[in-house]
Structure formats: structure tokens, C-alpha cells
Protein backbone atom coordinates (compact mmCIF):
# COMPACT_ATOMS: atom_id res chain seq x y z
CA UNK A 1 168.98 144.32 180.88
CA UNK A 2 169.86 140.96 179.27
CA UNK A 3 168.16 140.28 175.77
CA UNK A 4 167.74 136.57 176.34
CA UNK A 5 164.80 136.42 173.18
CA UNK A 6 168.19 137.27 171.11
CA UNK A 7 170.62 134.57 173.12
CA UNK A 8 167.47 132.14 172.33
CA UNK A 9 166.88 133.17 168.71
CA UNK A 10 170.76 132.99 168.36
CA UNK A 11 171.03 129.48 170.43
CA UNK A 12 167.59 128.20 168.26
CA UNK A 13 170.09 128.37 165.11
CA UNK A 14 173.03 126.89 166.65
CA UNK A 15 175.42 129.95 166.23
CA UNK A 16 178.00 130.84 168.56
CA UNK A 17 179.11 134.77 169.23
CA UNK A 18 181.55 134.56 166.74
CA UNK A 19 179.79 132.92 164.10
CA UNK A 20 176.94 135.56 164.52
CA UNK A 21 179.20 138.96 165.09
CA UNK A 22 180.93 137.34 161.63
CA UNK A 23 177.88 136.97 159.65
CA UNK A 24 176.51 140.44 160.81
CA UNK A 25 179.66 142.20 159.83
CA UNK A 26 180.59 143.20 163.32
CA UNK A 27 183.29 142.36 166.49
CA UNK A 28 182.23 139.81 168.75
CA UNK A 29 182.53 141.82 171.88
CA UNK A 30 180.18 144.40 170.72
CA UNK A 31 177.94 141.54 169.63
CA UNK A 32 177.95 140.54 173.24
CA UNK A 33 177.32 143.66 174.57
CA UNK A 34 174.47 143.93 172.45
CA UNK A 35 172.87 140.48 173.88
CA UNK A 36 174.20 141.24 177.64
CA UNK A 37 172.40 144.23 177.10
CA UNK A 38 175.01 146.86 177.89
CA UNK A 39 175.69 148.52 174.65
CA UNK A 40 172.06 149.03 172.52
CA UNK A 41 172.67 148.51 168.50
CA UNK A 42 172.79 151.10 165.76
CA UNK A 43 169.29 150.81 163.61
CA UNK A 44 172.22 149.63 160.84
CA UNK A 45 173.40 146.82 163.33
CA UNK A 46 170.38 145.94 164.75
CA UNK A 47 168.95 145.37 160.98
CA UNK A 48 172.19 143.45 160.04
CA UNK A 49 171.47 141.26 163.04
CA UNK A 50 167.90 140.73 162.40
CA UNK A 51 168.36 139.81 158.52
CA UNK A 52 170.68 137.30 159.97
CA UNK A 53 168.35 135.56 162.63
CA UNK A 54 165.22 136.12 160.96
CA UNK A 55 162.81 138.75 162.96
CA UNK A 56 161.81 142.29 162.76
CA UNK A 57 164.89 144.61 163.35
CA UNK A 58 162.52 146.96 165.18
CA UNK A 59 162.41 144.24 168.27
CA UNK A 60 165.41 146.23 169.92
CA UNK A 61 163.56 149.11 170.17
């Protein structure tokens, strides 16, 4: 299932994949993944993600 709140938090900020996945400390594809919704983040990644858009890191689960 698509996580569009994340493509609209990341969107809101102007940041591309790349820009995010880089800031995060991860590879873009698995970035993408994550917002497609076909791979579901490690708490470590999901709390690298969220210190990087601004919300709760709990939101992906």
C-alpha cells in the first residue's frame, strides 16, 4: 500500500528521492520502496527518515 502522507511530507519540503535516501543515509531504491510501500523500514530507517522530515518515526507502524 502506497504511503502517500510520506510522498506529501517529502514533496511539502521540496526533496527529490535522492536528496532524501542521501540525507537519511540510505539507497534511493530502497527509499522508494519504502514510499511505494513494498519494502516496510527498519525502526533504525524509519527514525532516520522521520528526523529528516520532521514527524514521529512511529507513523510507519
Amino acid at each position: 500500500m502506497k504511503r502517500t502522507w510520506l510522498t506529501t511530507a517529502r514533496t511539502e519540503r521540496n526533496l527529490t528521492h535522492q536528496e532524501l535516501a542521501d540525507m537519511a543515509g540510505i539507497s534511493r531504491s530502497y527509499y522508494t520502496q519504502i514510499e511505494s510501500g513494498l519494502r516496510n523500514p527498519s525502526v533504525e530507517v524509519a527514525k532516520k527518515i522521520a528526523d529528516v522530515l520532521g514527524f514521529k518515526w512511529t507513523i510507519f507502524f
